[in-house]
C-alpha atoms as a PDB file:
ATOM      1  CA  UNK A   1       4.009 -41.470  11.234  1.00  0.00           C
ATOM      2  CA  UNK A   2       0.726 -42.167  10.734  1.00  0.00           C
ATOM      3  CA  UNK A   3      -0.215 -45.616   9.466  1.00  0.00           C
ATOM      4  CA  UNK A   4      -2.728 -45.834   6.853  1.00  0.00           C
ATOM      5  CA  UNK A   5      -4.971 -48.545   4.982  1.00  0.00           C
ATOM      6  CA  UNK A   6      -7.036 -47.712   2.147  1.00  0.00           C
ATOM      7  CA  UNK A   7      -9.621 -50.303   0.563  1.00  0.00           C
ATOM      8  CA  UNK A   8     -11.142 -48.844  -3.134  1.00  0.00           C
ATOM      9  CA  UNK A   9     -14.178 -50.245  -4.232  1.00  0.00           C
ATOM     10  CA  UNK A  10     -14.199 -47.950  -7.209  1.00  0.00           C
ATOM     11  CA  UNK A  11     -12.935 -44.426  -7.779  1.00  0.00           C
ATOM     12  CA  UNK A  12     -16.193 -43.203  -6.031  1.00  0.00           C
ATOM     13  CA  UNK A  13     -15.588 -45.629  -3.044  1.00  0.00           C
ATOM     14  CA  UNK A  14     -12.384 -45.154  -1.359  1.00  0.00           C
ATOM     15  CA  UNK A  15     -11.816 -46.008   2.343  1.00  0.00           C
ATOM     16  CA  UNK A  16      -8.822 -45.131   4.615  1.00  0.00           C
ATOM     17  CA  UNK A  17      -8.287 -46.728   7.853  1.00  0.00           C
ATOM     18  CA  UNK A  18      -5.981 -45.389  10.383  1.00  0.00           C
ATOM     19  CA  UNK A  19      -6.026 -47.911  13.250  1.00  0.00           C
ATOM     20  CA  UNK A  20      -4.318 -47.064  16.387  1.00  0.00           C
ATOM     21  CA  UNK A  21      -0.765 -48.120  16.978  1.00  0.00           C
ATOM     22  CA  UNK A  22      -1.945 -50.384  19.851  1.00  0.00           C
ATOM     23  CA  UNK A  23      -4.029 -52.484  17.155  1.00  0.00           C
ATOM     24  CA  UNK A  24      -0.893 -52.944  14.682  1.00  0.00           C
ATOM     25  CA  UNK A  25       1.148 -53.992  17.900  1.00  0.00           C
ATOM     26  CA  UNK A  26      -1.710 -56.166  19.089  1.00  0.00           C
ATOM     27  CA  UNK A  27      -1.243 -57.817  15.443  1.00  0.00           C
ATOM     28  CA  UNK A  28       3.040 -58.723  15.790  1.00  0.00           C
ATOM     29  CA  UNK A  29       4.128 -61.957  14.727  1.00  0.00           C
ATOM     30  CA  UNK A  30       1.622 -64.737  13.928  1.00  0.00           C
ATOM     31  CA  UNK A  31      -1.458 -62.605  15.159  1.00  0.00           C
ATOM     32  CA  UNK A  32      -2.073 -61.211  11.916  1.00  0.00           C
ATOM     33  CA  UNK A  33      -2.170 -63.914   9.868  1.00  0.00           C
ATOM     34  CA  UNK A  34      -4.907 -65.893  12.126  1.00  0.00           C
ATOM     35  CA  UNK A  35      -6.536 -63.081  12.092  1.00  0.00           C
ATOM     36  CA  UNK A  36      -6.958 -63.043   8.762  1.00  0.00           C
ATOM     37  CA  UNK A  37      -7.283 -66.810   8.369  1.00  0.00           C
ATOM     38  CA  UNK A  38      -9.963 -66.522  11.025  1.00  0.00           C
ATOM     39  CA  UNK A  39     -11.563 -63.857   9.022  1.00  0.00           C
ATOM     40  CA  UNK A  40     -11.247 -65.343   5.802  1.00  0.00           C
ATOM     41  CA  UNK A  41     -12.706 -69.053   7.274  1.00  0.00           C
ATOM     42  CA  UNK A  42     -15.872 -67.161   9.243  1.00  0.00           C
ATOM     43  CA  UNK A  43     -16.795 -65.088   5.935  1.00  0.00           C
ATOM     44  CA  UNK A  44     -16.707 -67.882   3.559  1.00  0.00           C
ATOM     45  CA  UNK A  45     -14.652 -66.997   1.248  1.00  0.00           C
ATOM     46  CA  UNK A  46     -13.596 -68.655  -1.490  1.00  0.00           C
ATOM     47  CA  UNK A  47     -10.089 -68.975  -2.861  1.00  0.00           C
ATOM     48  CA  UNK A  48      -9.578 -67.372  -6.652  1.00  0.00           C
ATOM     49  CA  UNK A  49      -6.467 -69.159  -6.949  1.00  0.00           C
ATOM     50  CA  UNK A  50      -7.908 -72.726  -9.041  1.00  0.00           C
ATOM     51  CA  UNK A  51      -5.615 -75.028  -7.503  1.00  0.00           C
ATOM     52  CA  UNK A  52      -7.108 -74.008  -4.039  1.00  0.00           C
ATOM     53  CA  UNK A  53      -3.979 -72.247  -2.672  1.00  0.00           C
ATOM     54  CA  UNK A  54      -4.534 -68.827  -0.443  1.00  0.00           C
ATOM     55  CA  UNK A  55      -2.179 -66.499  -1.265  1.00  0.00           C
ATOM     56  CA  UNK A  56      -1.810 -63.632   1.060  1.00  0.00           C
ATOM     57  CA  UNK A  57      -2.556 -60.911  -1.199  1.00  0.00           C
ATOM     58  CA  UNK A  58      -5.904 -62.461  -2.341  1.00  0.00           C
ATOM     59  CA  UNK A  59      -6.339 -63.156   1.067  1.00  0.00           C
ATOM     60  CA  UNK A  60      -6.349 -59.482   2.053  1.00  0.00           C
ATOM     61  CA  UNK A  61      -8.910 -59.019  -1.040  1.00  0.00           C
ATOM     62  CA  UNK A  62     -11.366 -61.367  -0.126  1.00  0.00           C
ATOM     63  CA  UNK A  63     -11.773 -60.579   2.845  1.00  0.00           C
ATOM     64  CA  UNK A  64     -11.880 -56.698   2.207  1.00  0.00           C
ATOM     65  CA  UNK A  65     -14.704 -57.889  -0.604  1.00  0.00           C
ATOM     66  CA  UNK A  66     -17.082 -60.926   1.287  1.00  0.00           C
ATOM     67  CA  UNK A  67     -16.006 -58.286   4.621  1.00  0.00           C
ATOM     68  CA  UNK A  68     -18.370 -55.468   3.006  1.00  0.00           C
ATOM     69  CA  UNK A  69     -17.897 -51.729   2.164  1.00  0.00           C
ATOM     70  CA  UNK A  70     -20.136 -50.812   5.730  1.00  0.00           C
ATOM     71  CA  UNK A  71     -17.306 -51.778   8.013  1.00  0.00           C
ATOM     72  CA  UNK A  72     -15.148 -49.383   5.726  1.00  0.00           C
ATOM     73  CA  UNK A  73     -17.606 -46.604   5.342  1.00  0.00           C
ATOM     74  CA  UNK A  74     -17.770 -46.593   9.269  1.00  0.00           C
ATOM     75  CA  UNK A  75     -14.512 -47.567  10.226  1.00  0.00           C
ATOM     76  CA  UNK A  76     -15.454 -49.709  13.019  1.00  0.00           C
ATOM     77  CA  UNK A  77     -13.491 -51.838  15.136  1.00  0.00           C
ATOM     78  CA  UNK A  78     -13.703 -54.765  12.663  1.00  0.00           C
ATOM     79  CA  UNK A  79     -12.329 -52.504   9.703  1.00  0.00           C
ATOM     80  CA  UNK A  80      -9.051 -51.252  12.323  1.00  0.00           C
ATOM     81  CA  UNK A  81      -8.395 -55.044  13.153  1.00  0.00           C
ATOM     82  CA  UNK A  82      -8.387 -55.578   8.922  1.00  0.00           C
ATOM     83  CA  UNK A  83      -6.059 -52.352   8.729  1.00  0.00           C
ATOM     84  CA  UNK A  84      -3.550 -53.360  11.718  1.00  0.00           C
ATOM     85  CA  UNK A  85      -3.699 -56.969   9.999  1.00  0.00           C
ATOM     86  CA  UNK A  86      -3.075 -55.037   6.243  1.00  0.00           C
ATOM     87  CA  UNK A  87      -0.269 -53.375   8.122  1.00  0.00           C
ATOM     88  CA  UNK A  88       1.247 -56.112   9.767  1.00  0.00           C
ATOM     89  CA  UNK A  89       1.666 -58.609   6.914  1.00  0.00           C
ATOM     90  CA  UNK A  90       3.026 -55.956   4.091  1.00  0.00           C
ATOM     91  CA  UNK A  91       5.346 -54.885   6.886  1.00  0.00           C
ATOM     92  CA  UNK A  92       4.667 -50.698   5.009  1.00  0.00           C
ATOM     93  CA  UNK A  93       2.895 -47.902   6.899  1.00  0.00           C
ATOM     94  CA  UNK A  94       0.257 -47.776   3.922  1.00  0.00           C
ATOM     95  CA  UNK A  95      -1.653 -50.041   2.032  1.00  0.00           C
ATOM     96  CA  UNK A  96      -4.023 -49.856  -0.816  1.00  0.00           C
ATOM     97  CA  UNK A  97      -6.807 -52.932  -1.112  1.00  0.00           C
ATOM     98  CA  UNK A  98      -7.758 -52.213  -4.427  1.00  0.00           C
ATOM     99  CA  UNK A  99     -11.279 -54.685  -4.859  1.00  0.00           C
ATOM    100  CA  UNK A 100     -11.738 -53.102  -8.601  1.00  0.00           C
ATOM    101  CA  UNK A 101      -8.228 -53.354  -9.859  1.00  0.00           C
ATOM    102  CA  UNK A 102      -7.765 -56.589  -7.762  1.00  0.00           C
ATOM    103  CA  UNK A 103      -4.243 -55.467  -6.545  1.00  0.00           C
ATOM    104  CA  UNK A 104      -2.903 -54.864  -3.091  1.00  0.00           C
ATOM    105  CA  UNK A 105       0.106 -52.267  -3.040  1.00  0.00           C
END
């Protein structure tokens, strides 16, 4: 099965990623999440949530947001780690980022 991320900036501006299965293994147990900690740290991001918490989901926004539609549009090596992380953390074979509705699903 083929594993698939997609990250919408709009209707227009849809993105899917299908990273390679060695990049979602390379991302088992705690790998994903410091990646995206990592990730979410060097891009500055700041937390939506007012009481400062990071919750996973906006986590995956943010990043896919401050990250920038170029990594998407090319699906470059940085845009398969995102996916395999996407993938690893929803524990699904597909994922929508959703930047415009704000959802992940």
């Amino acid at each position: 099965m083929l594993a698939t991320v997609t990250v919408r900036y709009s209707v227009e501006r849809e993105y899917q990623i299908h990273p390679p299965q060695e990049a979602i293994l390379r991302m088992a147990g705690d790998a994903a999440r410091n990646w995206l900690d990592e990730q979410f740290e060097a891009l500055e991001c700041e937390p939506t949530n007012p009481v400062g918490k990071i919750l996973l989901l906006d986590q995956l926004l943010d990043i896919a947001r401050y990250g920038g539609e170029p990594h998407f549009r090319a699906a470059d090596a940085w845009a398969h780690s995102f996916a395999a992380a996407a993938l690893a953390v929803r524990r699904t074979p597909t994922v929508l980022v959703d930047i415009g509705a704000w959802s992940v699903s």
